[in-house]
Protein backbone atom coordinates (compact mmCIF):
# COMPACT_ATOMS: atom_id res chain seq x y z
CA UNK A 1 69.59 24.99 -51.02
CA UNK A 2 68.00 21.62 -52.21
CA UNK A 3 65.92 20.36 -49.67
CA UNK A 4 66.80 16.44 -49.80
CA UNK A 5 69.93 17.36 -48.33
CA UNK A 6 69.69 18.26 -44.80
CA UNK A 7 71.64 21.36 -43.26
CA UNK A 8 69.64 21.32 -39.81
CA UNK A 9 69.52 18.24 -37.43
CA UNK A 10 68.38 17.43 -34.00
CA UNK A 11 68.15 13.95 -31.55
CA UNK A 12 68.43 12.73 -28.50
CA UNK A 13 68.05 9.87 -26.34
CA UNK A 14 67.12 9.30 -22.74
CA UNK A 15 68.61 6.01 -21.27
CA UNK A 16 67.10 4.08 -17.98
CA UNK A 17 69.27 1.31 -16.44
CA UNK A 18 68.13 -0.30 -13.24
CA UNK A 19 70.13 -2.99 -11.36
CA UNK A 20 67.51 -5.89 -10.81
CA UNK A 21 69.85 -8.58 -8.98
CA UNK A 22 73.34 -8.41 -7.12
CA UNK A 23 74.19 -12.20 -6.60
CA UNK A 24 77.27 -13.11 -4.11
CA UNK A 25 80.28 -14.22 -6.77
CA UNK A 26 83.43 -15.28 -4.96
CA UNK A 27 85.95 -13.21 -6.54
CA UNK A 28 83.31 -10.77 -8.35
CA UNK A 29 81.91 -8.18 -5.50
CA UNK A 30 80.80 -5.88 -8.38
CA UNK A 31 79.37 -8.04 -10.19
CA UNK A 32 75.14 -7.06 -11.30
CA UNK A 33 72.53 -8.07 -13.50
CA UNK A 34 70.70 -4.70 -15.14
CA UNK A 35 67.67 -4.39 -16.91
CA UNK A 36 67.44 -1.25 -19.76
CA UNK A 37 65.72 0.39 -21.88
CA UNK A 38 66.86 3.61 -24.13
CA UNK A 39 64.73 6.09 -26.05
CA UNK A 40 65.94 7.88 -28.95
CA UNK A 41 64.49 10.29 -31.68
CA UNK A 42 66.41 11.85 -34.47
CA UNK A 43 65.69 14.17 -37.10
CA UNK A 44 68.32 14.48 -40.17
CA UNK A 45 66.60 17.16 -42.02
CA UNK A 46 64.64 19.90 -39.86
CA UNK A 47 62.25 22.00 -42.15
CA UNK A 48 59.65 21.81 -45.09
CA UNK A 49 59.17 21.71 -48.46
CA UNK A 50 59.23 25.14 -50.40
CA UNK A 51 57.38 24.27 -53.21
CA UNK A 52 54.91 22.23 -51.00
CA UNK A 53 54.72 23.89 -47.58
CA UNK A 54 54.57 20.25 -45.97
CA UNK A 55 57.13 19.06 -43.62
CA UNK A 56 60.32 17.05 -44.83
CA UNK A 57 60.18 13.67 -42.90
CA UNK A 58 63.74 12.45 -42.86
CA UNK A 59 64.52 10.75 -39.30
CA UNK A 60 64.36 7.98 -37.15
CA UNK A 61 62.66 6.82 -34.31
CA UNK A 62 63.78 3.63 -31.71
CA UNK A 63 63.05 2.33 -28.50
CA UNK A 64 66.00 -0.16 -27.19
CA UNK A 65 65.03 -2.46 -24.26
CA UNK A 66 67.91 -4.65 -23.03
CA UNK A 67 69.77 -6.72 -20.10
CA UNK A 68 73.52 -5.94 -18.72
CA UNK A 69 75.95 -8.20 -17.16
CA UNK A 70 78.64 -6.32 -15.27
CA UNK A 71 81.33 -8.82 -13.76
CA UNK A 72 83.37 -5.75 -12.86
CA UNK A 73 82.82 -2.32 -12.52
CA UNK A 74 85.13 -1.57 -16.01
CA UNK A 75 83.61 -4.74 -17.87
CA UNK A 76 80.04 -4.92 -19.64
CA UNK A 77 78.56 -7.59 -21.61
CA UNK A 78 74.98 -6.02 -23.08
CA UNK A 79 71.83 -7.75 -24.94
CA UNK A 80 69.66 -5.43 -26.67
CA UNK A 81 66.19 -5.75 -28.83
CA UNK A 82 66.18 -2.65 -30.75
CA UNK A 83 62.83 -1.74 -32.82
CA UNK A 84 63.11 1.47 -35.40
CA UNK A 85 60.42 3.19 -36.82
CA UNK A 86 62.27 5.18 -40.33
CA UNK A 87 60.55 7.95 -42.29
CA UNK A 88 62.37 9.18 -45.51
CA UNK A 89 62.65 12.74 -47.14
CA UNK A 90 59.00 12.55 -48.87
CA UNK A 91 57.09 11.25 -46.23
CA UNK A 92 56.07 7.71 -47.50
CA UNK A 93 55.13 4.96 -44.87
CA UNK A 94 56.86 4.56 -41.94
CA UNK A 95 59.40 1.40 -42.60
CA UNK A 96 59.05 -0.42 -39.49
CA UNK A 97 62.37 -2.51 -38.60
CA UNK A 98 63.85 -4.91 -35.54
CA UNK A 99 67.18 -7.20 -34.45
CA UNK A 100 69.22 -7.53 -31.42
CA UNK A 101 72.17 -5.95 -30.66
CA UNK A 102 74.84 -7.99 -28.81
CA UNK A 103 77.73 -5.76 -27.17
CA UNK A 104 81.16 -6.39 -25.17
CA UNK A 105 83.48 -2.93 -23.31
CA UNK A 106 85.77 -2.63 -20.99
CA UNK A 107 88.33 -0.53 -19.32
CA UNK A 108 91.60 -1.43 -18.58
């Protein structure tokens, strides 16, 4: 096995939306305002260094804070500020990166 290739990943993510205003639209009674914020870890190579013992450091880390517009219950217009931590294969300093996200989905 060579060890900069992973064979044994793991992530997750825990998401938290919470409506925070439900304004009176004519024409639009589903229509809410949501505030957000997602967690997420993932590790793409699980394990450590033979030669070494030390761990191999090979994942990301985010946390996602954002606002949703719902005009309909199948229709979601999302703004996002996502802020990554990344760690390569050998361990060297974290790389610290940020941007927003803008998103559009519906269901029809």
């Amino acid at each position: 096995m060579v060890e900069i290739f992973g064979d044994t990943q793991w992530g997750g993510h825990v998401d938290l939306t919470l409506p925070v205003w439900r304004p009176r639209v004519p024409g639009c009674q589903d229509f809410v305002v949501a505030a957000s914020l997602r967690l997420e870890n993932v590790d793409y190579n699980v394990g450590t260094f033979t030669s070494t013992g030390g761990p191999i450091r090979d994942g990301v880390t985010a946390v996602v804070p954002g606002i949703s517009f719902r005009p309909s219950a199948g229709t979601v217009f999302r703004a996002n500020y996502r802020y990554h931590w990344i760690r390569d294969f050998a361990g060297n300093p974290t790389n610290r990166m940020a941007g927003f996200q803008l998103g559009f989905a519906t269901y029809f």
